[in-house]
C-alpha atoms as a PDB file:
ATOM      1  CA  UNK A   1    -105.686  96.895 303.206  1.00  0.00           C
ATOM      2  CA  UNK A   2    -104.888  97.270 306.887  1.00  0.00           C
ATOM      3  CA  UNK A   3    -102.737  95.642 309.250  1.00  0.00           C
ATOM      4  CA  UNK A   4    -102.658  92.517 310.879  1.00  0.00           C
ATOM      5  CA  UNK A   5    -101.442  91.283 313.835  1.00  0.00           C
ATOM      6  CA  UNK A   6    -100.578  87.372 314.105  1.00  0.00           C
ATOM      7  CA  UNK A   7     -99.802  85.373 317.745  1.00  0.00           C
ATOM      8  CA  UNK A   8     -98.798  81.860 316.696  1.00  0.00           C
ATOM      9  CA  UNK A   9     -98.126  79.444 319.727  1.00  0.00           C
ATOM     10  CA  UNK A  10     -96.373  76.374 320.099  1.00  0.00           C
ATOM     11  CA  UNK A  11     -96.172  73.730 322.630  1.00  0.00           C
ATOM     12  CA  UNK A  12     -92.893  71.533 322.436  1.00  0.00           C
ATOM     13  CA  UNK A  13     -92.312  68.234 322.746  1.00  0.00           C
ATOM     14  CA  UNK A  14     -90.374  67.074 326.156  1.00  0.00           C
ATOM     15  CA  UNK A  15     -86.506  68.122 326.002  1.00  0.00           C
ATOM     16  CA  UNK A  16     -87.191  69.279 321.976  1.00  0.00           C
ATOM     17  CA  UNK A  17     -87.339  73.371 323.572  1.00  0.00           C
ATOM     18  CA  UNK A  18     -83.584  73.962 321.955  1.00  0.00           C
ATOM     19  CA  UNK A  19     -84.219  72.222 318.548  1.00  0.00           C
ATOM     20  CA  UNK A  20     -87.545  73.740 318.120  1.00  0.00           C
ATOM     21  CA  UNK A  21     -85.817  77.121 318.953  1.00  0.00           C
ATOM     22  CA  UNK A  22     -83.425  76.431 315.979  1.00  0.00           C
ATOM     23  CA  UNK A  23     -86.034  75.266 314.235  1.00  0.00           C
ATOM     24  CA  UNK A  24     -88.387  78.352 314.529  1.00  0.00           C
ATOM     25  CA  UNK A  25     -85.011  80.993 314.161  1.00  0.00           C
ATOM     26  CA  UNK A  26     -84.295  79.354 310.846  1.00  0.00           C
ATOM     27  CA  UNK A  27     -87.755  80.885 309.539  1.00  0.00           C
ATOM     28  CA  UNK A  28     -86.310  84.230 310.600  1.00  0.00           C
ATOM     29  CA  UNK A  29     -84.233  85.403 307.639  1.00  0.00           C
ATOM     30  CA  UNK A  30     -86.386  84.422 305.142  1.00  0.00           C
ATOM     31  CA  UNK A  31     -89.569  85.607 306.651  1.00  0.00           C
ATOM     32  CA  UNK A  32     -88.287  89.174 307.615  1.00  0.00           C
ATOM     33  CA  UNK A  33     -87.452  89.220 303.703  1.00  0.00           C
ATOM     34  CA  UNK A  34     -90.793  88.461 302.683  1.00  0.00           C
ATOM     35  CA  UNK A  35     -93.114  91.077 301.261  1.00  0.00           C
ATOM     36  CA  UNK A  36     -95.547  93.258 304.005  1.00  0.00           C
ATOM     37  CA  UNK A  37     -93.408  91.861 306.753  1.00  0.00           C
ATOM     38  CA  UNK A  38     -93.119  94.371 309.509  1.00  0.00           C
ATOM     39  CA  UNK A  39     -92.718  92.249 312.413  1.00  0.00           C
ATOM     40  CA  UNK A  40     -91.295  88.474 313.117  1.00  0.00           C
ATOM     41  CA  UNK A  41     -90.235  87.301 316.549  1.00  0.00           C
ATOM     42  CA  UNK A  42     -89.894  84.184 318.104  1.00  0.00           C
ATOM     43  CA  UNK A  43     -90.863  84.348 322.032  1.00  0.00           C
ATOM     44  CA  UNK A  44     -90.130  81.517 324.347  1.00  0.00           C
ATOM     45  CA  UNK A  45     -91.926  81.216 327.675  1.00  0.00           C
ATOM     46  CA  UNK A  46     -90.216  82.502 331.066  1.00  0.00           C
ATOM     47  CA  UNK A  47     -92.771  80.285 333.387  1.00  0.00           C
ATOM     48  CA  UNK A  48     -92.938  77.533 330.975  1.00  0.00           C
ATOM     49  CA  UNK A  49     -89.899  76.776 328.171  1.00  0.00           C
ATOM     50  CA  UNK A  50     -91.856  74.578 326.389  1.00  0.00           C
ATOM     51  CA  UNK A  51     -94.072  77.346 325.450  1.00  0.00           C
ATOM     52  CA  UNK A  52     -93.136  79.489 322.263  1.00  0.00           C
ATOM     53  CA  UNK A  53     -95.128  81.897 320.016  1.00  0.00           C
ATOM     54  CA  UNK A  54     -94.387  84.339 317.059  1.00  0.00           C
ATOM     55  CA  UNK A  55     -95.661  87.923 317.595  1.00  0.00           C
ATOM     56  CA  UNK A  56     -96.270  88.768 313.649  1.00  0.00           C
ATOM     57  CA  UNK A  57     -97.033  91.933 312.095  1.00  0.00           C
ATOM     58  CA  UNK A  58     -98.168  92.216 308.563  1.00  0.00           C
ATOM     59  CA  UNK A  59     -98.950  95.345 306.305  1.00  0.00           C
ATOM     60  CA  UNK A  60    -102.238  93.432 304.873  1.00  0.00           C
ATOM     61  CA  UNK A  61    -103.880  90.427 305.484  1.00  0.00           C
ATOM     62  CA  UNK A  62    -103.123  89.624 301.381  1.00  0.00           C
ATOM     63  CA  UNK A  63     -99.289  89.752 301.919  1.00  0.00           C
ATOM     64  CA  UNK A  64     -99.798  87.531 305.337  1.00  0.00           C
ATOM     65  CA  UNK A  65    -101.382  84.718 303.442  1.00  0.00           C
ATOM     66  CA  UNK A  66     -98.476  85.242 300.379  1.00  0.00           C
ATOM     67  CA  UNK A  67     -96.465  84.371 303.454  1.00  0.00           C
ATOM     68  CA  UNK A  68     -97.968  81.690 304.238  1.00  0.00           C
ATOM     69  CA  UNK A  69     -97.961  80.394 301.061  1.00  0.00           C
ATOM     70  CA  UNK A  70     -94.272  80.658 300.310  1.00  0.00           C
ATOM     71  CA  UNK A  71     -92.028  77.863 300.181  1.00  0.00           C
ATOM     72  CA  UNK A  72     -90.128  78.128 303.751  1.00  0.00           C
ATOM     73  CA  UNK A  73     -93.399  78.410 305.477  1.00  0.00           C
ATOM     74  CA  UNK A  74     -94.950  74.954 303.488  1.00  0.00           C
ATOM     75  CA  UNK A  75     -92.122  73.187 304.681  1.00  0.00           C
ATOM     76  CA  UNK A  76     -91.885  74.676 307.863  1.00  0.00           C
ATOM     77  CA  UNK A  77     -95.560  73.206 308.728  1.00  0.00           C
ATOM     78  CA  UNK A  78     -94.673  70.059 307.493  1.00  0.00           C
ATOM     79  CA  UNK A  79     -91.912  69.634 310.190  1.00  0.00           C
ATOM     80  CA  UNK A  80     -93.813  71.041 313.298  1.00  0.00           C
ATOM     81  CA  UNK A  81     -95.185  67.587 314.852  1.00  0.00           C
ATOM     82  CA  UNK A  82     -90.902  67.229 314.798  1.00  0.00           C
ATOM     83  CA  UNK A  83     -90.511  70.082 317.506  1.00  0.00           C
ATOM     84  CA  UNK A  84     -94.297  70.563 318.579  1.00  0.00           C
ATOM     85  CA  UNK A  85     -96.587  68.221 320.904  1.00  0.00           C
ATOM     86  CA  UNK A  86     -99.348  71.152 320.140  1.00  0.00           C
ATOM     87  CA  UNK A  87     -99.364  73.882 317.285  1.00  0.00           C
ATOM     88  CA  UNK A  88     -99.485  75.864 315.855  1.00  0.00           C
ATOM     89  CA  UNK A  89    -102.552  77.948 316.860  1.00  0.00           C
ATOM     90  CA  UNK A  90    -102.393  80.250 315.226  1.00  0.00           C
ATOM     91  CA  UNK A  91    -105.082  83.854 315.794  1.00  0.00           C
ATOM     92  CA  UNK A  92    -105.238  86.722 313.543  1.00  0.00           C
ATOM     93  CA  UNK A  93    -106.000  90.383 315.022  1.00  0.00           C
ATOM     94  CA  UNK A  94    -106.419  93.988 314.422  1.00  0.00           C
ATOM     95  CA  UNK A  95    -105.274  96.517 316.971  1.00  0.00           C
ATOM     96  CA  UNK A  96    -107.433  98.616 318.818  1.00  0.00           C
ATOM     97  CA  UNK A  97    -105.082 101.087 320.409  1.00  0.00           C
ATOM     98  CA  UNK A  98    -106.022 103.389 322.941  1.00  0.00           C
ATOM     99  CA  UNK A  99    -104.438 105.068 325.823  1.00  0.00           C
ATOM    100  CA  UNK A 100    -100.639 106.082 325.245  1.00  0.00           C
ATOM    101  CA  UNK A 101     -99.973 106.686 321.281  1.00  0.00           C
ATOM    102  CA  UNK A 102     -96.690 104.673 321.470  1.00  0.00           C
ATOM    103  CA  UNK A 103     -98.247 102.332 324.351  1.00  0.00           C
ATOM    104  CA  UNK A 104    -101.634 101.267 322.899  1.00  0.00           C
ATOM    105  CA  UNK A 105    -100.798  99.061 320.314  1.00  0.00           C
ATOM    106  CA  UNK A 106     -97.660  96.963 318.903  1.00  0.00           C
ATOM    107  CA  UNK A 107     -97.574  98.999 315.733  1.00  0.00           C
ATOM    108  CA  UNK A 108     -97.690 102.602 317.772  1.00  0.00           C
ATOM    109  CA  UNK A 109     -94.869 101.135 319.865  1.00  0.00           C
ATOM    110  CA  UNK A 110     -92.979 100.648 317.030  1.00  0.00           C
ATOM    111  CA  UNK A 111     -93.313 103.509 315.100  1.00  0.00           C
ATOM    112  CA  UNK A 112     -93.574 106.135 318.268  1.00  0.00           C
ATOM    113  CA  UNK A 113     -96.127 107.669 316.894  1.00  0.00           C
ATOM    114  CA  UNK A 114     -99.235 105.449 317.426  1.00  0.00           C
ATOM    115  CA  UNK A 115     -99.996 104.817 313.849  1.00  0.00           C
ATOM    116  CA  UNK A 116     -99.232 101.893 311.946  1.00  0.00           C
ATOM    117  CA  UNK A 117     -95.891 102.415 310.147  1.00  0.00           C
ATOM    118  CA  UNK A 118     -96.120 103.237 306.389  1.00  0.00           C
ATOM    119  CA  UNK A 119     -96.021 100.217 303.856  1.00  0.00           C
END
């Protein structure tokens, strides 16, 4: 099993930006507690506000689609044409670092080392 990285973006609907913030930051807790969860955080654009994405990490791609599956996340994609004019896309990917250990890749950054933390 190896890591995945997930970028999930969101357009909202006109004036919706603070509800669909809420929205997405109630899906927070619950992920973070999920199993293989390393990394869950809501992003909202500087240039554009209507813009936001979730920068994911997950320790396999078997424990992201558990995720997925749960309850929260069901309901959660239910909702989205709520908050969302467009969404989510959502991409899977696998790091290539290179260069700087702790620069050349999201799980080297942060575990300092480079390497993708233990799960």
């Amino acid at each position: 099993m190896s890591e995945v990285v997930v970028i999930a973006t969101f357009l909202t609907h006109p004036g919706q930006e603070d509800a669909a913030a809420r929205f997405l930051d109630e899906l927070l807790a619950p992920s973070h507690a999920d199993p293989g969860c390393l990394l869950y955080a809501v992003h909202r654009g500087l240039d554009d506000p209507r813009k936001m994405v979730f920068v994911e990490r997950w320790a396999s791609r078997e424990l992201l689609e558990e995720h997925i599956a749960t309850d929260h996340i069901q309901d959660a994609l239910k909702a989205v044409g709520d908050y969302f004019a467009a969404g989510p896309e959502i991409v899977l990917y696998e790091a290539l670092p290179g260069g700087e250990a702790d620069k050349g890749s999201i799980a080297g950054h942060a575990t300092g080392t480079g390497a993708p933390a233990a799960g």
